[in-house]
C-alpha atoms as a PDB file:
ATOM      1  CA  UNK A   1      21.930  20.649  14.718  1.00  0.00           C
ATOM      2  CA  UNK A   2      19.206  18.398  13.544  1.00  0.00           C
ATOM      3  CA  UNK A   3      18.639  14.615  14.914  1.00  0.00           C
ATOM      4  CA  UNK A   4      16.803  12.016  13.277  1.00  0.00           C
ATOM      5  CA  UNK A   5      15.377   8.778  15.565  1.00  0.00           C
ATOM      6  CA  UNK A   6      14.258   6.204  13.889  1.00  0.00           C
ATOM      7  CA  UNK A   7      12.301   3.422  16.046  1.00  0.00           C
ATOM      8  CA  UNK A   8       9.948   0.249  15.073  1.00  0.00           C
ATOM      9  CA  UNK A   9      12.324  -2.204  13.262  1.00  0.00           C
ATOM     10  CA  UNK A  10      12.511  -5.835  14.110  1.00  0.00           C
ATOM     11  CA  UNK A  11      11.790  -9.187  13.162  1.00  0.00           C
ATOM     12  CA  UNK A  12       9.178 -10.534  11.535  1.00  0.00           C
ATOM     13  CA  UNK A  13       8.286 -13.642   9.321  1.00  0.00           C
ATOM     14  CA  UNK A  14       7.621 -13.564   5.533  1.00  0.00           C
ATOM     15  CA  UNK A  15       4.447 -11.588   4.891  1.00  0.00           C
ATOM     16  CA  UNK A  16       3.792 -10.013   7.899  1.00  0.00           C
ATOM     17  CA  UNK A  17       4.070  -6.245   8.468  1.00  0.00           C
ATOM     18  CA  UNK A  18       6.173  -3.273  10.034  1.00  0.00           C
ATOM     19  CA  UNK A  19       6.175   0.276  10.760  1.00  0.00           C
ATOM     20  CA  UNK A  20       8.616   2.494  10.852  1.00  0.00           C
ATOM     21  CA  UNK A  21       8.788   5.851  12.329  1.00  0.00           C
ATOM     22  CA  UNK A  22      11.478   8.628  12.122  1.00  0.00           C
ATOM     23  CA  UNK A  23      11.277  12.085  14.131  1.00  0.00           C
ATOM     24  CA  UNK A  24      13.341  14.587  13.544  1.00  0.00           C
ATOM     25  CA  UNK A  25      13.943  16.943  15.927  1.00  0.00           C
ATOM     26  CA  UNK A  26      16.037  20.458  16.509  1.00  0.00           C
ATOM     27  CA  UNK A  27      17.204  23.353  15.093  1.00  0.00           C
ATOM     28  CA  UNK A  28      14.536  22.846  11.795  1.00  0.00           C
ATOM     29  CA  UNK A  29      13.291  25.811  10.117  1.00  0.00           C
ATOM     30  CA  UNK A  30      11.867  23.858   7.370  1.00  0.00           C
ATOM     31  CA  UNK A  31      11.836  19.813   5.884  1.00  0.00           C
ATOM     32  CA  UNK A  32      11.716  19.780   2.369  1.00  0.00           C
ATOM     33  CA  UNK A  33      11.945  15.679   1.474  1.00  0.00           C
ATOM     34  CA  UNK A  34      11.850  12.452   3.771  1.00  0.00           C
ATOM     35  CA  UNK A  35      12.687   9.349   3.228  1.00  0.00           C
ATOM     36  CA  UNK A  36      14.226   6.139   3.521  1.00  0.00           C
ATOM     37  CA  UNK A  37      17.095   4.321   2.487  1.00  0.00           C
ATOM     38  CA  UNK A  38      18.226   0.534   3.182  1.00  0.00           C
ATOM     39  CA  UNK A  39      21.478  -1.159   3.409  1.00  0.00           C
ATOM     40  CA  UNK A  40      21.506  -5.380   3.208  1.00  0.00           C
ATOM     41  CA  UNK A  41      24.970  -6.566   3.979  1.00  0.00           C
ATOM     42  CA  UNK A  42      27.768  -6.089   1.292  1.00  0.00           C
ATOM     43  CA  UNK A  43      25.526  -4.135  -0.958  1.00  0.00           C
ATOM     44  CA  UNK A  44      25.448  -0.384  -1.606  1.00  0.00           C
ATOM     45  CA  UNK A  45      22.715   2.338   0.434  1.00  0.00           C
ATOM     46  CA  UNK A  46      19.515   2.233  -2.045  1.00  0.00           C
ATOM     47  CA  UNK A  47      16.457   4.571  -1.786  1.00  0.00           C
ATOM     48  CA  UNK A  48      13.335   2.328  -0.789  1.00  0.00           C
ATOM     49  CA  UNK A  49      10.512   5.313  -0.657  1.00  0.00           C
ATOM     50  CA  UNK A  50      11.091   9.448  -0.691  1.00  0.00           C
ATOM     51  CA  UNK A  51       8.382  11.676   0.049  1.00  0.00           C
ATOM     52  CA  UNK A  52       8.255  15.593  -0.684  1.00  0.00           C
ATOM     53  CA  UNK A  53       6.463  18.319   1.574  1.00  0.00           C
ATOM     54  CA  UNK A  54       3.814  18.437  -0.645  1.00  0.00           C
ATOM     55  CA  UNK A  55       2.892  14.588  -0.259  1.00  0.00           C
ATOM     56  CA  UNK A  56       4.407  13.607  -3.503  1.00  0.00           C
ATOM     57  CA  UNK A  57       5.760  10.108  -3.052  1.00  0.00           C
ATOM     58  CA  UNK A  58       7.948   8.096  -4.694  1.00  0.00           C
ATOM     59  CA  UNK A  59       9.048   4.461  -4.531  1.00  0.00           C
ATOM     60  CA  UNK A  60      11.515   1.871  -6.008  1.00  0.00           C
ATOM     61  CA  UNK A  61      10.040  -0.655  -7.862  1.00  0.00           C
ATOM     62  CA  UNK A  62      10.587  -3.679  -5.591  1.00  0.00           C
ATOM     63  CA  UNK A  63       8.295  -1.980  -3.215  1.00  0.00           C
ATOM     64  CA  UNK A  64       5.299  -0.278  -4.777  1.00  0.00           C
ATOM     65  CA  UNK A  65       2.126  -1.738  -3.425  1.00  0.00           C
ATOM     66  CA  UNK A  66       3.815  -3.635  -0.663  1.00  0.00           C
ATOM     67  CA  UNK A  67       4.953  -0.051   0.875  1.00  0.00           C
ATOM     68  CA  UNK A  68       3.643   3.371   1.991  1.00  0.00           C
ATOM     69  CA  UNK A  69       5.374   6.109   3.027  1.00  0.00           C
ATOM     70  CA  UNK A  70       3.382   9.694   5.027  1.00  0.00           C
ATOM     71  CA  UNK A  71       4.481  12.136   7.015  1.00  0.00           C
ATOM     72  CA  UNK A  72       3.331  14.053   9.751  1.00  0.00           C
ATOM     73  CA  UNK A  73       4.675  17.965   9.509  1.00  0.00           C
ATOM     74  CA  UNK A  74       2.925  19.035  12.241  1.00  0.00           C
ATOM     75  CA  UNK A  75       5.408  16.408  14.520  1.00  0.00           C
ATOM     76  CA  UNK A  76       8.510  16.715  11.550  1.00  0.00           C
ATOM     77  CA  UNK A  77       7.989  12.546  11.435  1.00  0.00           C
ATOM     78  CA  UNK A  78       8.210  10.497   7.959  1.00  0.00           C
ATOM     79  CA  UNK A  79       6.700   6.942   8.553  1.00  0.00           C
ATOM     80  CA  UNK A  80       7.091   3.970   6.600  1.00  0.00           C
ATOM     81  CA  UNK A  81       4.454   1.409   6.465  1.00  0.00           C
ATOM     82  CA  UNK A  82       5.668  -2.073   5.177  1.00  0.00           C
ATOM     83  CA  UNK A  83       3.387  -5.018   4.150  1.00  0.00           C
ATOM     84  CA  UNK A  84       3.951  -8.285   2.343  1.00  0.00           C
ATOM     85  CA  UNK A  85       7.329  -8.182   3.394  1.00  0.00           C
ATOM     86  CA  UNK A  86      10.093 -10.570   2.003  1.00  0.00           C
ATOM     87  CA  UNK A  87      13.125 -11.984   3.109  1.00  0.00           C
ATOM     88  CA  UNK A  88      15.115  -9.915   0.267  1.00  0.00           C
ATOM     89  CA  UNK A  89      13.813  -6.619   2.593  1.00  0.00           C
ATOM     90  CA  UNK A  90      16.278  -7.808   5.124  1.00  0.00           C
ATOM     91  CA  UNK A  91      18.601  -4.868   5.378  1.00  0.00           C
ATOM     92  CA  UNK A  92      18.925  -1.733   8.247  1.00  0.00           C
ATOM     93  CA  UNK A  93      16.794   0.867   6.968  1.00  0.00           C
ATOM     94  CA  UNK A  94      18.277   4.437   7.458  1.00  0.00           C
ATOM     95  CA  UNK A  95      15.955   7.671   7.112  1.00  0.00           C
ATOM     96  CA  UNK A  96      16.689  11.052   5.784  1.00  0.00           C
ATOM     97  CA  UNK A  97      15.518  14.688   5.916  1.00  0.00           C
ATOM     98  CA  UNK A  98      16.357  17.648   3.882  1.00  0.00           C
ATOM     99  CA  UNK A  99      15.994  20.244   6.214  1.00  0.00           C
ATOM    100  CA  UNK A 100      17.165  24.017   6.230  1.00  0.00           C
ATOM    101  CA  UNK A 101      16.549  27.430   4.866  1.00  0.00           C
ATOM    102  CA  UNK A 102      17.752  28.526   1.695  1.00  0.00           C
ATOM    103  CA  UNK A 103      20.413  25.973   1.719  1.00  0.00           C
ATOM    104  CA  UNK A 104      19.361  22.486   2.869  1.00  0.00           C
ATOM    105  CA  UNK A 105      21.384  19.425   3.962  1.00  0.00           C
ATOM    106  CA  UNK A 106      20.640  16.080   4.485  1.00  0.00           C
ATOM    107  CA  UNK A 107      20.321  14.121   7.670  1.00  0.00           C
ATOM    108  CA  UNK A 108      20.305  10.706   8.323  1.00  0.00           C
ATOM    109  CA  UNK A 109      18.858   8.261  11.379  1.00  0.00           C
ATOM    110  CA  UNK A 110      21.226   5.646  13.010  1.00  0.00           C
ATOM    111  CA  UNK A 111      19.394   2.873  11.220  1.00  0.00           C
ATOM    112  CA  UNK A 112      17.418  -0.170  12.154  1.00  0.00           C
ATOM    113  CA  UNK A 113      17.449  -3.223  11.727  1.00  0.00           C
ATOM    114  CA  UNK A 114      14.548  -5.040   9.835  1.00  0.00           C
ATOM    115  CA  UNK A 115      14.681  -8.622   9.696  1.00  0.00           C
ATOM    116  CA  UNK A 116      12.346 -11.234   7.360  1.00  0.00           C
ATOM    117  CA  UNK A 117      12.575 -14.526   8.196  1.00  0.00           C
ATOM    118  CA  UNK A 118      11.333 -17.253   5.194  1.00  0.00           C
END
Protein backbone atom coordinates (compact mmCIF):
# COMPACT_ATOMS: atom_id res chain seq x y z
CA UNK A 1 0.00 0.00 0.00
CA UNK A 2 1.23 3.42 -0.83
CA UNK A 3 0.19 6.76 1.22
CA UNK A 4 0.41 10.14 0.04
CA UNK A 5 0.49 13.28 2.85
CA UNK A 6 0.10 16.29 1.65
CA UNK A 7 0.83 19.31 4.22
CA UNK A 8 1.34 23.32 3.78
CA UNK A 9 -2.10 24.61 2.58
CA UNK A 10 -3.80 27.55 4.13
CA UNK A 11 -4.81 30.95 3.82
CA UNK A 12 -3.33 33.59 2.37
CA UNK A 13 -4.24 37.05 0.76
CA UNK A 14 -4.11 37.87 -2.99
CA UNK A 15 -0.49 37.74 -4.14
CA UNK A 16 1.19 36.22 -1.53
CA UNK A 17 2.73 32.73 -1.69
CA UNK A 18 2.42 28.92 -0.64
CA UNK A 19 4.13 25.72 -0.61
CA UNK A 20 2.99 22.63 -0.85
CA UNK A 21 4.56 19.41 -0.04
CA UNK A 22 3.42 15.76 -0.67
CA UNK A 23 5.43 12.54 0.62
CA UNK A 24 4.67 9.49 -0.35
CA UNK A 25 5.51 6.80 1.56
CA UNK A 26 5.34 2.67 1.54
CA UNK A 27 5.44 -0.19 -0.36
CA UNK A 28 7.14 2.01 -3.61
CA UNK A 29 9.37 0.27 -5.88
CA UNK A 30 9.38 3.05 -8.26
CA UNK A 31 7.38 6.81 -8.93
CA UNK A 32 7.02 7.42 -12.38
CA UNK A 33 4.84 11.02 -12.45
CA UNK A 34 3.76 13.52 -9.58
CA UNK A 35 1.54 15.91 -9.47
CA UNK A 36 -1.24 17.93 -8.50
CA UNK A 37 -4.73 18.32 -9.03
CA UNK A 38 -7.35 20.98 -7.57
CA UNK A 39 -10.96 20.89 -6.88
CA UNK A 40 -12.93 24.57 -6.26
CA UNK A 41 -16.42 23.86 -5.12
CA UNK A 42 -19.02 22.54 -7.73
CA UNK A 43 -16.44 22.23 -10.41
CA UNK A 44 -14.75 19.10 -11.77
CA UNK A 45 -10.84 17.71 -10.42
CA UNK A 46 -8.39 19.68 -12.97
CA UNK A 47 -4.60 19.05 -13.30
CA UNK A 48 -2.74 22.32 -12.02
CA UNK A 49 1.12 21.03 -12.59
CA UNK A 50 2.49 17.17 -13.40
CA UNK A 51 5.98 16.39 -13.22
CA UNK A 52 7.78 13.15 -14.71
CA UNK A 53 10.89 11.28 -13.10
CA UNK A 54 12.99 12.76 -15.41
CA UNK A 55 12.11 16.48 -14.33
CA UNK A 56 9.91 17.12 -17.25
CA UNK A 57 7.18 19.45 -16.07
CA UNK A 58 4.13 20.42 -17.20
CA UNK A 59 1.53 23.04 -16.29
CA UNK A 60 -2.01 24.36 -17.13
CA UNK A 61 -2.10 27.53 -18.52
CA UNK A 62 -3.66 29.56 -15.68
CA UNK A 63 -0.56 28.80 -13.78
CA UNK A 64 2.65 28.96 -15.77
CA UNK A 65 4.96 31.52 -14.30
CA UNK A 66 2.96 31.96 -11.15
CA UNK A 67 3.79 28.07 -10.29
CA UNK A 68 6.64 25.55 -9.92
CA UNK A 69 6.49 22.19 -9.36
CA UNK A 70 10.13 19.71 -8.18
CA UNK A 71 10.53 16.77 -6.65
CA UNK A 72 12.76 15.23 -4.39
CA UNK A 73 13.32 11.23 -5.33
CA UNK A 74 15.70 10.71 -2.93
CA UNK A 75 12.61 11.48 -0.09
CA UNK A 76 9.64 10.21 -2.92
CA UNK A 77 8.19 14.10 -2.25
CA UNK A 78 6.62 16.30 -5.25
CA UNK A 79 6.41 20.01 -4.04
CA UNK A 80 4.46 22.71 -5.37
CA UNK A 81 5.61 26.19 -5.12
CA UNK A 82 2.79 28.85 -5.65
CA UNK A 83 3.33 32.63 -6.19
CA UNK A 84 1.12 35.48 -7.30
CA UNK A 85 -1.68 33.65 -6.14
CA UNK A 86 -5.38 34.63 -6.93
CA UNK A 87 -8.55 34.27 -5.44
CA UNK A 88 -9.73 31.97 -8.54
CA UNK A 89 -6.79 29.36 -6.95
CA UNK A 90 -9.18 28.85 -4.13
CA UNK A 91 -9.86 25.17 -4.36
CA UNK A 92 -8.35 21.86 -2.14
CA UNK A 93 -5.45 20.79 -3.99
CA UNK A 94 -5.08 16.91 -4.13
CA UNK A 95 -1.61 15.24 -5.20
CA UNK A 96 -0.89 12.16 -7.12
CA UNK A 97 1.81 9.53 -7.75
CA UNK A 98 2.16 6.87 -10.28
CA UNK A 99 3.96 4.43 -8.51
CA UNK A 100 4.64 0.60 -9.18
CA UNK A 101 6.56 -1.88 -11.20
CA UNK A 102 5.59 -2.92 -14.47
CA UNK A 103 2.08 -1.95 -13.84
CA UNK A 104 1.58 1.40 -12.08
CA UNK A 105 -1.46 2.95 -10.33
CA UNK A 106 -2.25 6.13 -9.20
CA UNK A 107 -2.45 7.50 -5.71
CA UNK A 108 -3.91 10.38 -4.41
CA UNK A 109 -3.35 12.72 -1.01
CA UNK A 110 -6.41 13.64 1.20
CA UNK A 111 -6.29 17.18 -0.09
CA UNK A 112 -5.81 20.61 1.33
CA UNK A 113 -7.28 23.32 1.50
CA UNK A 114 -5.79 26.55 -0.13
CA UNK A 115 -7.55 29.62 0.43
CA UNK A 116 -6.98 33.34 -1.45
CA UNK A 117 -8.57 35.97 0.02
CA UNK A 118 -9.10 39.38 -2.45
Amino acid sequence: QVQLVESGGGLVQAGGSLRLSCAASGSIFSINAMGWYRQAPGKQRDLVAVITSGGSTNYVDSVKGRFTISRDNAKNTVYLQMNSLKPEDTAVYYCYANVGSGVYYDYWGQGTQVTVSS
